[in-house]
C-alpha atoms as a PDB file:
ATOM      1  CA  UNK A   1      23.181  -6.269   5.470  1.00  0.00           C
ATOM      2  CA  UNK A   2      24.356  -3.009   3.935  1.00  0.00           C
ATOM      3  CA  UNK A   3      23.306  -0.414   6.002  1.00  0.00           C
ATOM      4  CA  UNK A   4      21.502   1.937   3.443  1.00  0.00           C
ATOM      5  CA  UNK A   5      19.297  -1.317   2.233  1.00  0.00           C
ATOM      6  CA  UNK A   6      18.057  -1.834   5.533  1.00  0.00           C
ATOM      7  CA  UNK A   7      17.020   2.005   5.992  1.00  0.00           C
ATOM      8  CA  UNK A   8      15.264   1.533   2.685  1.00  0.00           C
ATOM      9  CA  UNK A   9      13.522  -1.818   3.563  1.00  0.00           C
ATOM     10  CA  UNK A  10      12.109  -0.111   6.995  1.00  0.00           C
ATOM     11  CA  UNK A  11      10.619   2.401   5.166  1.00  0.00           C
ATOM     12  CA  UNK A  12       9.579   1.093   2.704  1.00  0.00           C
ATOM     13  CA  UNK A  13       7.491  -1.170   4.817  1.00  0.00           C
ATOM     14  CA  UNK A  14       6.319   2.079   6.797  1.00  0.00           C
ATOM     15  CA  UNK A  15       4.965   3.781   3.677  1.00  0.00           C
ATOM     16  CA  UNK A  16       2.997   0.938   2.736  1.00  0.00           C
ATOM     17  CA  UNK A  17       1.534   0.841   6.483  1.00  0.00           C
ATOM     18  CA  UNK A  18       1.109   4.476   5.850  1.00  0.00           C
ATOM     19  CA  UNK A  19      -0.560   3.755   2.587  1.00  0.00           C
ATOM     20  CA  UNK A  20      -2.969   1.287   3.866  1.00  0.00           C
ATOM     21  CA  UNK A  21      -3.741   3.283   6.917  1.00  0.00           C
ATOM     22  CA  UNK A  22      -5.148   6.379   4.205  1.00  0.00           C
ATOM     23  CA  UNK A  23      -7.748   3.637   3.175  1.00  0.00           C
ATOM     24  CA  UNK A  24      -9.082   3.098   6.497  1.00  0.00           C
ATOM     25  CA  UNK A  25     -12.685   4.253   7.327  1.00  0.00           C
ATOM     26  CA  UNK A  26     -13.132   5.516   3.496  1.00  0.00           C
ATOM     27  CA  UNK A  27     -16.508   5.196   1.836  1.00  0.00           C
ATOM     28  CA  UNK A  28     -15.889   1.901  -0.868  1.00  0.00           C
ATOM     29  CA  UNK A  29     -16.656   2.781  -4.383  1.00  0.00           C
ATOM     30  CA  UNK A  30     -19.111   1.064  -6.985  1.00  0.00           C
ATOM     31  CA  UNK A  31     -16.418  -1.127  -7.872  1.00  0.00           C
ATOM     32  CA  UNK A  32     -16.046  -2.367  -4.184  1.00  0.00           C
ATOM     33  CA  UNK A  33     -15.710  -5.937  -4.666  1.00  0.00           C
ATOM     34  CA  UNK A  34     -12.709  -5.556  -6.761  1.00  0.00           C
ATOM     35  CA  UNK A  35     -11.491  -2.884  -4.327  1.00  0.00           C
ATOM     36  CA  UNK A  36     -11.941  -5.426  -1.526  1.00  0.00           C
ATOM     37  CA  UNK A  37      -9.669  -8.474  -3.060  1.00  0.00           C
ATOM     38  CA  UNK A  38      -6.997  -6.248  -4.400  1.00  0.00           C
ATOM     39  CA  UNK A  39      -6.731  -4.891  -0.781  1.00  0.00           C
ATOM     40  CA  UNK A  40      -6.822  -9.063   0.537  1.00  0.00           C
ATOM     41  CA  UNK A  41      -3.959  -9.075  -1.694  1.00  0.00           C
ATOM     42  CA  UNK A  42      -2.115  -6.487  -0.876  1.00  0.00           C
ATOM     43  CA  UNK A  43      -2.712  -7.559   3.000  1.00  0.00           C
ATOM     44  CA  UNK A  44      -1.101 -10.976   1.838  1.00  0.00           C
ATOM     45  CA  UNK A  45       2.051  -8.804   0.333  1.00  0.00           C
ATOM     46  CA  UNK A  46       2.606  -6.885   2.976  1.00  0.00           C
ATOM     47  CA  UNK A  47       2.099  -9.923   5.735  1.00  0.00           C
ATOM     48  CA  UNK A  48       4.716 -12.044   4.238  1.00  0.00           C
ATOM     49  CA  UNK A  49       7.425  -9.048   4.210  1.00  0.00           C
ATOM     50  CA  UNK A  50       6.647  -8.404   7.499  1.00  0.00           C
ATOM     51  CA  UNK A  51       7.279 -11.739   8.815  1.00  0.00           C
ATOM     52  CA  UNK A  52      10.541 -11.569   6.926  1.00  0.00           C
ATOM     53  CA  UNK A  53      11.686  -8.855   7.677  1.00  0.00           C
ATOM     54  CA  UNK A  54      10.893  -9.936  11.473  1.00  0.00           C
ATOM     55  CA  UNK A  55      12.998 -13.546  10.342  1.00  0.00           C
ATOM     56  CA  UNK A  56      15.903 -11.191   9.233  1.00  0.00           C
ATOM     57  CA  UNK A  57      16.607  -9.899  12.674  1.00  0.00           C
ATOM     58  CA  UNK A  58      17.656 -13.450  13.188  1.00  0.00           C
ATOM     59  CA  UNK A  59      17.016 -15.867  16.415  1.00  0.00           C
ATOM     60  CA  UNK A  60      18.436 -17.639  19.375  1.00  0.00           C
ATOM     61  CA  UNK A  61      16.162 -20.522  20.568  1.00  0.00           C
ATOM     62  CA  UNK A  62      16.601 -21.210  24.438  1.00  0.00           C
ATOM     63  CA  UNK A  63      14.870 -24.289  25.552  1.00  0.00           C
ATOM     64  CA  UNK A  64      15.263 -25.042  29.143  1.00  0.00           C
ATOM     65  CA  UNK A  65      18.782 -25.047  30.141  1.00  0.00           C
ATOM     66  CA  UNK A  66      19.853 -25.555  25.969  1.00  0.00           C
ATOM     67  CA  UNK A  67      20.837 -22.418  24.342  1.00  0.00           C
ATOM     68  CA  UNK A  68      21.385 -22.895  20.768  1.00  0.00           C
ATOM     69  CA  UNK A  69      23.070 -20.857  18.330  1.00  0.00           C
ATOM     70  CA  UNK A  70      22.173 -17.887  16.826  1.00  0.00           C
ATOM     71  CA  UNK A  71      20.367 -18.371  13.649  1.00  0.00           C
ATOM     72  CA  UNK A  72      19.051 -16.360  10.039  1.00  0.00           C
ATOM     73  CA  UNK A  73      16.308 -18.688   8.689  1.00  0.00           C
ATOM     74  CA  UNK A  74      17.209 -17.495   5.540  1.00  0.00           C
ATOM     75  CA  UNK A  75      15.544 -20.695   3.479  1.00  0.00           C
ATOM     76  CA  UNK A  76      12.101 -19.583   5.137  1.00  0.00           C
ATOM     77  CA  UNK A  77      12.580 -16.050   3.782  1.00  0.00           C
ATOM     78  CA  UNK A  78      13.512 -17.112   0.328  1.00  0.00           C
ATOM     79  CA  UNK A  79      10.059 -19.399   0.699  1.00  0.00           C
ATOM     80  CA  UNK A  80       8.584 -16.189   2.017  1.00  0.00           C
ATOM     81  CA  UNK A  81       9.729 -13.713  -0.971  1.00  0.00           C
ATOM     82  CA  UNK A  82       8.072 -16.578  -3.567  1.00  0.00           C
ATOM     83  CA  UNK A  83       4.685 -16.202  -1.695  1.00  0.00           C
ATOM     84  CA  UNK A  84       4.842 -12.365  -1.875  1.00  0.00           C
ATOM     85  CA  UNK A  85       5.984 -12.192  -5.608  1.00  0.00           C
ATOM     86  CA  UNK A  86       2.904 -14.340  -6.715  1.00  0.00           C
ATOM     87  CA  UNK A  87       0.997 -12.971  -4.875  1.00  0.00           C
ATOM     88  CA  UNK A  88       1.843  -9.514  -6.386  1.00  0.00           C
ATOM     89  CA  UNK A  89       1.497 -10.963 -10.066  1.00  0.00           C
ATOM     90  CA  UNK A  90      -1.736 -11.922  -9.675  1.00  0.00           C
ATOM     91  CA  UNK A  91      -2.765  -8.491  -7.899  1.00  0.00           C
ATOM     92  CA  UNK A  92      -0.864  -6.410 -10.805  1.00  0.00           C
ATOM     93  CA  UNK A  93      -2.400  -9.479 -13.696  1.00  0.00           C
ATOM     94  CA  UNK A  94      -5.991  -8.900 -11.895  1.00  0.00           C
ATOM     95  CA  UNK A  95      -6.267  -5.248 -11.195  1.00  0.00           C
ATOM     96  CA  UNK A  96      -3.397  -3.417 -13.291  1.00  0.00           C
ATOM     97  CA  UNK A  97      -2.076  -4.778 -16.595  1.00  0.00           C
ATOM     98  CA  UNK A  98      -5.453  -4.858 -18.079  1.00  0.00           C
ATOM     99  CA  UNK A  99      -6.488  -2.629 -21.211  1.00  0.00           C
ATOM    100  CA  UNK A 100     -10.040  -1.809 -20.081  1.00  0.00           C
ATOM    101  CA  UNK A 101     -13.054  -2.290 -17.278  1.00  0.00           C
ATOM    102  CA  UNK A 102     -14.066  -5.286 -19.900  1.00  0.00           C
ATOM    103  CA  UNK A 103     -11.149  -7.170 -19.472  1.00  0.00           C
ATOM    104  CA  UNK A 104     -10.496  -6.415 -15.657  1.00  0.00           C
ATOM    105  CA  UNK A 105     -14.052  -7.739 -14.910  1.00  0.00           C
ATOM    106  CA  UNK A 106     -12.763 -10.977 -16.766  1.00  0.00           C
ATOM    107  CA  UNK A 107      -9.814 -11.532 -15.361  1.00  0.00           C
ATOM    108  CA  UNK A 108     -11.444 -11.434 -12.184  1.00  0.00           C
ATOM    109  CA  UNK A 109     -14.098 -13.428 -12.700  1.00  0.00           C
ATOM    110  CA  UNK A 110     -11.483 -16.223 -13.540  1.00  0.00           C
ATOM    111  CA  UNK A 111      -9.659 -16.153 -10.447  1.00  0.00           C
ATOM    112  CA  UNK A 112     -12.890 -15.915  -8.270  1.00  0.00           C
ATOM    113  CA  UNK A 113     -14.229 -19.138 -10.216  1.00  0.00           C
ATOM    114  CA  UNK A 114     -10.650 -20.508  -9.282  1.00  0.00           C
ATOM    115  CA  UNK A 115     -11.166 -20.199  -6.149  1.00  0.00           C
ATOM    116  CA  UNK A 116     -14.689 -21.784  -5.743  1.00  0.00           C
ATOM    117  CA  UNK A 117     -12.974 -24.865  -8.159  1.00  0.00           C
ATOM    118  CA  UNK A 118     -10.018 -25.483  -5.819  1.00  0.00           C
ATOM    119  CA  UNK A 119     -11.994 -25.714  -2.778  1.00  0.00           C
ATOM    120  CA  UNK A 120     -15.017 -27.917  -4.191  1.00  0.00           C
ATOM    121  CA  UNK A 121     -11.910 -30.565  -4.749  1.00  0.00           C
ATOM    122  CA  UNK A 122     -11.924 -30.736  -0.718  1.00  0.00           C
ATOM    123  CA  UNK A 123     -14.193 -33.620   0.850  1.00  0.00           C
ATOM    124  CA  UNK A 124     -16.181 -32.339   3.270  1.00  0.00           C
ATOM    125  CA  UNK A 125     -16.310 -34.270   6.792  1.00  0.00           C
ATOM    126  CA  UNK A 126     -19.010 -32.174   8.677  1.00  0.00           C
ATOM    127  CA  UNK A 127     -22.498 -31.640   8.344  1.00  0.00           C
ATOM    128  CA  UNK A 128     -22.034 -27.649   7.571  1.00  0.00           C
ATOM    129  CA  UNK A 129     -18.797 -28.142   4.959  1.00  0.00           C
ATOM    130  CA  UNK A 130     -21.512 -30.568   3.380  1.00  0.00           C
ATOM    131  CA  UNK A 131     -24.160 -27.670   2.849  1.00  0.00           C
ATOM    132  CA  UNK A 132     -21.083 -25.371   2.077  1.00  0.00           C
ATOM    133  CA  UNK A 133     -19.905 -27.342  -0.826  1.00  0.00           C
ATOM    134  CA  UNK A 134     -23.230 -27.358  -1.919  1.00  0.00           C
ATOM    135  CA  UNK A 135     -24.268 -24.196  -1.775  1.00  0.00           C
ATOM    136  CA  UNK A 136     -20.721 -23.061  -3.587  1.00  0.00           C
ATOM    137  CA  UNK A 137     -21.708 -25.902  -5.897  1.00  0.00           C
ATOM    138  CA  UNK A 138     -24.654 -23.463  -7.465  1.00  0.00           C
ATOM    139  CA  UNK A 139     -22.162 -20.203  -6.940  1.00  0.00           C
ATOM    140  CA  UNK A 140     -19.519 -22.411  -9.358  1.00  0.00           C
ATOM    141  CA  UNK A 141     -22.263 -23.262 -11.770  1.00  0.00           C
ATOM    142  CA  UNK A 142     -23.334 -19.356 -11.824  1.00  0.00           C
ATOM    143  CA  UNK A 143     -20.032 -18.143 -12.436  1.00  0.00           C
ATOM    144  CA  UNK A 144     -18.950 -20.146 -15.315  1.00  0.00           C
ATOM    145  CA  UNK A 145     -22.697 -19.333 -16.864  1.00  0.00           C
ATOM    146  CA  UNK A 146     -21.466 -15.884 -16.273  1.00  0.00           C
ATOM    147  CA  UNK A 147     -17.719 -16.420 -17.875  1.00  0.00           C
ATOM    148  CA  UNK A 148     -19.557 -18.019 -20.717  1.00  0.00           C
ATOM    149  CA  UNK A 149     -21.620 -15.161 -21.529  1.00  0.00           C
ATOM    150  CA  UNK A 150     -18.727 -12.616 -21.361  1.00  0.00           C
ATOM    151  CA  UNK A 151     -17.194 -11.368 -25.048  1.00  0.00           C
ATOM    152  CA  UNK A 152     -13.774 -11.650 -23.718  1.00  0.00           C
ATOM    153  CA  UNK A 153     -13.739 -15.447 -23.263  1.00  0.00           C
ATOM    154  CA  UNK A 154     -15.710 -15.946 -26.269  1.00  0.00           C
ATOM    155  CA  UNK A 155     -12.758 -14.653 -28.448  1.00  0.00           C
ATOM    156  CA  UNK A 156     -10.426 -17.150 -26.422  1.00  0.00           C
ATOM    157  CA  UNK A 157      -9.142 -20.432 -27.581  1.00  0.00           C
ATOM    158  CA  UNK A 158     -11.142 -23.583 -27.013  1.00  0.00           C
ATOM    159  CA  UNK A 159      -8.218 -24.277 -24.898  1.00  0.00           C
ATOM    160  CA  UNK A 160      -8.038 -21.309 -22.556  1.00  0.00           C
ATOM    161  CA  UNK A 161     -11.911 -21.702 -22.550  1.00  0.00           C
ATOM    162  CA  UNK A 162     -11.480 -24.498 -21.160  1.00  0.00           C
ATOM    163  CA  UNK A 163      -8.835 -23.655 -18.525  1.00  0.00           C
ATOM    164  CA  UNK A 164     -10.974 -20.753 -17.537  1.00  0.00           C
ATOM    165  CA  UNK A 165     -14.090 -22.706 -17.374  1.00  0.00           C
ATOM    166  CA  UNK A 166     -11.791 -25.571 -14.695  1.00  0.00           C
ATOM    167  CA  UNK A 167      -9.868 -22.469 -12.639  1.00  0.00           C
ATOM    168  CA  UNK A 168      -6.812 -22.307 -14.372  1.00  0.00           C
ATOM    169  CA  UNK A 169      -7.246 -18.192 -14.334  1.00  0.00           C
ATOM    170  CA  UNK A 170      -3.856 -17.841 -15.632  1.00  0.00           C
ATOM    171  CA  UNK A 171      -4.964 -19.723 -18.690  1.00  0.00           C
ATOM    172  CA  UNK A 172      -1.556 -20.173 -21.223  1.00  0.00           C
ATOM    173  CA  UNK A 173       0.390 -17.633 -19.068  1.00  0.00           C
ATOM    174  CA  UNK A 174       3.061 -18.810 -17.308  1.00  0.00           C
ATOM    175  CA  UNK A 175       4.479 -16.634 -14.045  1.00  0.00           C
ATOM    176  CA  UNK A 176       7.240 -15.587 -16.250  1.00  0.00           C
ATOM    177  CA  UNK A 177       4.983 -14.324 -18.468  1.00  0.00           C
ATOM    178  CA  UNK A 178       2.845 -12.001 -16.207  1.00  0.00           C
ATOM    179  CA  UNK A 179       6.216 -10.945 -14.661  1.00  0.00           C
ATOM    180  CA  UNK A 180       6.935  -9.137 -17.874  1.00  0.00           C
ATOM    181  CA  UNK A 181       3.423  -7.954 -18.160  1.00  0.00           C
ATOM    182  CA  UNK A 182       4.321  -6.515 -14.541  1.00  0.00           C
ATOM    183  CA  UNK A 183       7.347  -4.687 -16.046  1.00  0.00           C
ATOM    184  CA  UNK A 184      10.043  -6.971 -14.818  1.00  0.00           C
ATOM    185  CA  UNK A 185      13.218  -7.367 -16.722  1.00  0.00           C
ATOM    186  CA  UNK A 186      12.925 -10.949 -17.770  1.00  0.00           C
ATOM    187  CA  UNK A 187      16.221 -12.290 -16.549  1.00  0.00           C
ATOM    188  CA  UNK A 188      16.127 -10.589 -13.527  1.00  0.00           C
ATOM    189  CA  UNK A 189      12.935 -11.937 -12.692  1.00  0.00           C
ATOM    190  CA  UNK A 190      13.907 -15.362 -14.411  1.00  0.00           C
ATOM    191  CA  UNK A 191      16.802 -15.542 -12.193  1.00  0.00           C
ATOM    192  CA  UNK A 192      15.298 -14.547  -8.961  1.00  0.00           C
ATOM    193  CA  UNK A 193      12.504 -16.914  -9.368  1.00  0.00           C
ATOM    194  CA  UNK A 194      14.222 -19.859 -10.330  1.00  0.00           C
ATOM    195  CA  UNK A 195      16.703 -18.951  -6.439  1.00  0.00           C
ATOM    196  CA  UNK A 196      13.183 -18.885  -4.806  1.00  0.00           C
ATOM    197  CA  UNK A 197      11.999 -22.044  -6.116  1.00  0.00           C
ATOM    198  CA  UNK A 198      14.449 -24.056  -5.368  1.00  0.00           C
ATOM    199  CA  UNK A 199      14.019 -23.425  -1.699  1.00  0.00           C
ATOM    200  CA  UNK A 200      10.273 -23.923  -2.041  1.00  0.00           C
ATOM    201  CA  UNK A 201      11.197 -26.995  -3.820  1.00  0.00           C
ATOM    202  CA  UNK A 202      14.127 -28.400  -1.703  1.00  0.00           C
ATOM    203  CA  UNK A 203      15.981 -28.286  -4.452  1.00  0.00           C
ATOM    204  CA  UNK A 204      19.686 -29.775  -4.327  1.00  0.00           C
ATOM    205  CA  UNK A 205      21.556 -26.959  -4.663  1.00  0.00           C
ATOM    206  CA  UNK A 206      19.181 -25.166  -1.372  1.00  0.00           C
ATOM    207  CA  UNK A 207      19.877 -28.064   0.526  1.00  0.00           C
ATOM    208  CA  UNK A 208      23.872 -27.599   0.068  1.00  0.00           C
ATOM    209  CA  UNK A 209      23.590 -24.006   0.369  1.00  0.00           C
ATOM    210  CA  UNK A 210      22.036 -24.590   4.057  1.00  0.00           C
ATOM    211  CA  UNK A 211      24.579 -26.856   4.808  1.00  0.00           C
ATOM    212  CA  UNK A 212      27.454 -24.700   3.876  1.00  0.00           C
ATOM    213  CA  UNK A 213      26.178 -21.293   5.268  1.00  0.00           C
ATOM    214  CA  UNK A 214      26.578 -22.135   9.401  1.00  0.00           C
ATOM    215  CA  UNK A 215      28.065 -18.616  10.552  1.00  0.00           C
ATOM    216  CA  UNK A 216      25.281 -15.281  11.058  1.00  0.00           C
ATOM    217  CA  UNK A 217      27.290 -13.708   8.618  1.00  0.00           C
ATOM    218  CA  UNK A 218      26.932 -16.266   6.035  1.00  0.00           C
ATOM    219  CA  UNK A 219      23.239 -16.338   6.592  1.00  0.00           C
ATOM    220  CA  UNK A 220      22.317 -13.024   6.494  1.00  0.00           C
ATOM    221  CA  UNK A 221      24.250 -12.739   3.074  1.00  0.00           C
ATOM    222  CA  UNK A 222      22.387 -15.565   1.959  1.00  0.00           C
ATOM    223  CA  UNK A 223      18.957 -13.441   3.487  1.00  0.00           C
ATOM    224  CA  UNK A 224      20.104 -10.333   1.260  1.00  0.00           C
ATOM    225  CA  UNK A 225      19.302 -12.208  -2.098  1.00  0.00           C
ATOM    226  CA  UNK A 226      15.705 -12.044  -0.574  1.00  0.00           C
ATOM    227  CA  UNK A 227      15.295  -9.038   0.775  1.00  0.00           C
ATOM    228  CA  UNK A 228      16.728  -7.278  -2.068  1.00  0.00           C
ATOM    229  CA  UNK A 229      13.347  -8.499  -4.168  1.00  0.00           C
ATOM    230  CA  UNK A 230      11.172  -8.354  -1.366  1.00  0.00           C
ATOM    231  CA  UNK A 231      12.245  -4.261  -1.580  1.00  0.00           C
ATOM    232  CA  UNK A 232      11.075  -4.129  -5.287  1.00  0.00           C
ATOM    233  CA  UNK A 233       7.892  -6.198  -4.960  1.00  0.00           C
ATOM    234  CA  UNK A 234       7.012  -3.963  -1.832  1.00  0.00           C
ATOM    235  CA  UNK A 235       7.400  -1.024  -4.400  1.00  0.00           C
ATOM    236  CA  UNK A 236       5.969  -1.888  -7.362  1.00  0.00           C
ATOM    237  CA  UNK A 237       3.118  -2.888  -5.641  1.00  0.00           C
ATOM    238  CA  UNK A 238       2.723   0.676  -3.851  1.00  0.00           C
ATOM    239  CA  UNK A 239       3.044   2.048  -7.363  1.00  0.00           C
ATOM    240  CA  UNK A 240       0.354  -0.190  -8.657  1.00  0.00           C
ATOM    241  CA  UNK A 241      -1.667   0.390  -5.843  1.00  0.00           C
ATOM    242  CA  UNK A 242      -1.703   4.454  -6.055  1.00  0.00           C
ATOM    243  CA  UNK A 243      -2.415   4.485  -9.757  1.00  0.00           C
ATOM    244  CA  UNK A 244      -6.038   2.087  -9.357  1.00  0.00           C
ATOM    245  CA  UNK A 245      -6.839   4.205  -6.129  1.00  0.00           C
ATOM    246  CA  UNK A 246      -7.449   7.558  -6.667  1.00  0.00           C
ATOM    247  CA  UNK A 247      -7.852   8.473  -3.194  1.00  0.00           C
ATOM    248  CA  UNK A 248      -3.997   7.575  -3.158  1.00  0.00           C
ATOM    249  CA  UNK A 249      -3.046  10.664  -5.180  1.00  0.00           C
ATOM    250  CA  UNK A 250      -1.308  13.030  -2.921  1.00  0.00           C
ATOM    251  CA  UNK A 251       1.365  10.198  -2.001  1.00  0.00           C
ATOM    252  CA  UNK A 252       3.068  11.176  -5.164  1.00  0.00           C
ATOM    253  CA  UNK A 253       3.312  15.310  -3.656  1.00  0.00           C
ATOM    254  CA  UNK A 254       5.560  13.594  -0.985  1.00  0.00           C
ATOM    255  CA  UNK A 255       8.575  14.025  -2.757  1.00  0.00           C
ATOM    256  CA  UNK A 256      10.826  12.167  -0.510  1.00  0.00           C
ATOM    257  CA  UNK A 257       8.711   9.042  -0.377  1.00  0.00           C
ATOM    258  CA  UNK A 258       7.793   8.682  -3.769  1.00  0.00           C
ATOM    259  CA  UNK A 259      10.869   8.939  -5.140  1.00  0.00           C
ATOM    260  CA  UNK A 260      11.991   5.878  -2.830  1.00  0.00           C
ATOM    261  CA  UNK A 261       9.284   3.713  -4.275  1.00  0.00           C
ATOM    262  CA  UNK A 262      10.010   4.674  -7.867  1.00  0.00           C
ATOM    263  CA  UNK A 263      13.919   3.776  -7.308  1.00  0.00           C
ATOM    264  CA  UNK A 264      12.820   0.134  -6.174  1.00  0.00           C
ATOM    265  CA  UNK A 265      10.478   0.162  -8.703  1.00  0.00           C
ATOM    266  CA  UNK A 266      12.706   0.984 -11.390  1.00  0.00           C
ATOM    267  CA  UNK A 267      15.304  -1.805 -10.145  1.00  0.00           C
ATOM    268  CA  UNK A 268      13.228  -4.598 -10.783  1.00  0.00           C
ATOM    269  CA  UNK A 269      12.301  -3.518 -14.113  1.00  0.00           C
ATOM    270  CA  UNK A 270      15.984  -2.449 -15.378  1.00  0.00           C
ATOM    271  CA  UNK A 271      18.551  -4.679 -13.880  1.00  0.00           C
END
């Protein structure tokens, strides 16, 4: 790995520890619940990039007297990069690339609904998951009385009121789409998806690609791809983040670091 991407991957990973660290111990608004799941998110972000940035430092597995080769899982980071990338489409979706408090409040309402609606699909096999699915039952049943009511999803489609109404929170929009809500360049993103999928897929052409890339060198070329977009969802996200937090405002004063994240930023939306 090119020596100047790795200095910019550490820190960026250390600004965003240094970010989250601010938050720590700080009295939680009037808007706390929406405070508290765009933080879960960004926990999620910053958990997968750790672990692959961890993965990118590569392995040797000893077991007993067996010492294997050394080893890049790079497939695991490409699976890893996917996770994080969602995951920061549906924070930026949720929290960011909304017009007003109206349509914020909406948007979140349909992914907590979603969440209620994937889990009640579940069968419960204990006495407690059966008064848990029950009592989430009623929570389900309020929160779609609640979507129902709200002017936003009246002016939907019967359609999309109907994929809101069954957890579909991204309604009509596909991932592409909220990528270029999120300011992504559309190929790049296009691109860079479609490389990620196919490992979270076992595609064809990831399978050959493993068994082609034996050396270290190979694989942690291979790892770049990942790491590269990792860096740019890492920033964009710490963009995001300081504009909905205003407690976040002096970041920007610190020349040096800001400027980093805007760079990464920029990448991923001009490339």
């Amino acid at each position: 790995m090119d020596i100047n991407y790795e200095r910019d991957f550490d820190l960026l990973i250390n600004i965003s520890l240094e970010i989250g660290n601010k938050l720590q111990g700080q009295k939680i608004p009037e808007n706390g619940q929406f405070i508290y799941y765009a933080e879960g998110l960004g926990q999620k972000i910053i958990n997968h990039i750790l672990t692959a940035r961890n993965l990118f430092n590569g392995y040797q597995l000893v077991i007993g007297k067996n010492i294997y080769e050394p080893k890049i899982d790079y497939s695991s980071i490409a699976i890893l990069t996917r996770a994080a990338l969602e995951t920061y489409l549906s924070f930026n979706y949720i929290f960011v690339a909304v017009q007003n408090d109206k349509e914020k409040e909406f948007r979140f309402l349909c992914w907590d609904l979603a969440g209620y609606v994937e889990r009640s699909d579940f069968e419960p096999k204990i006495e407690k998951h059966f008064e848990l699915k029950e009592s989430e039952r009623k929570v389900i049943e309020k929160l779609r009385n609640q979507l129902s009511e709200n002017s936003i999803f009246k002016k939907l489609s019967t359609k999309n009121q109907a994929r809101a109404l069954n957890g579909q929170w991204r309604l009509d929009n596909s991932w592409n789409q909220l990528a270029v809500k999120a300011g992504f360049n559309k190929e790049y993103f296009r691109q860079q998806y479609k490389f990620l999928c196919g490992y979270a897929h076992s595609s064809r052409l990831s399978i050959i690609q493993i068994q082609q890339n034996k050396s270290i060198d190979q694989q942690r070329e291979m790892a770049i791809a990942s790491v590269g977009t990792l860096m740019v969802i890492l920033a964009k996200h710490m963009y995001d983040y300081i504009e909905i937090m205003p407690q976040l405002i002096d970041v920007k004063q610190d020349i040096s670091k800001y400027q980093i994240i805007l760079a990464w930023k920029t990448i991923g939306e001009q490339i």
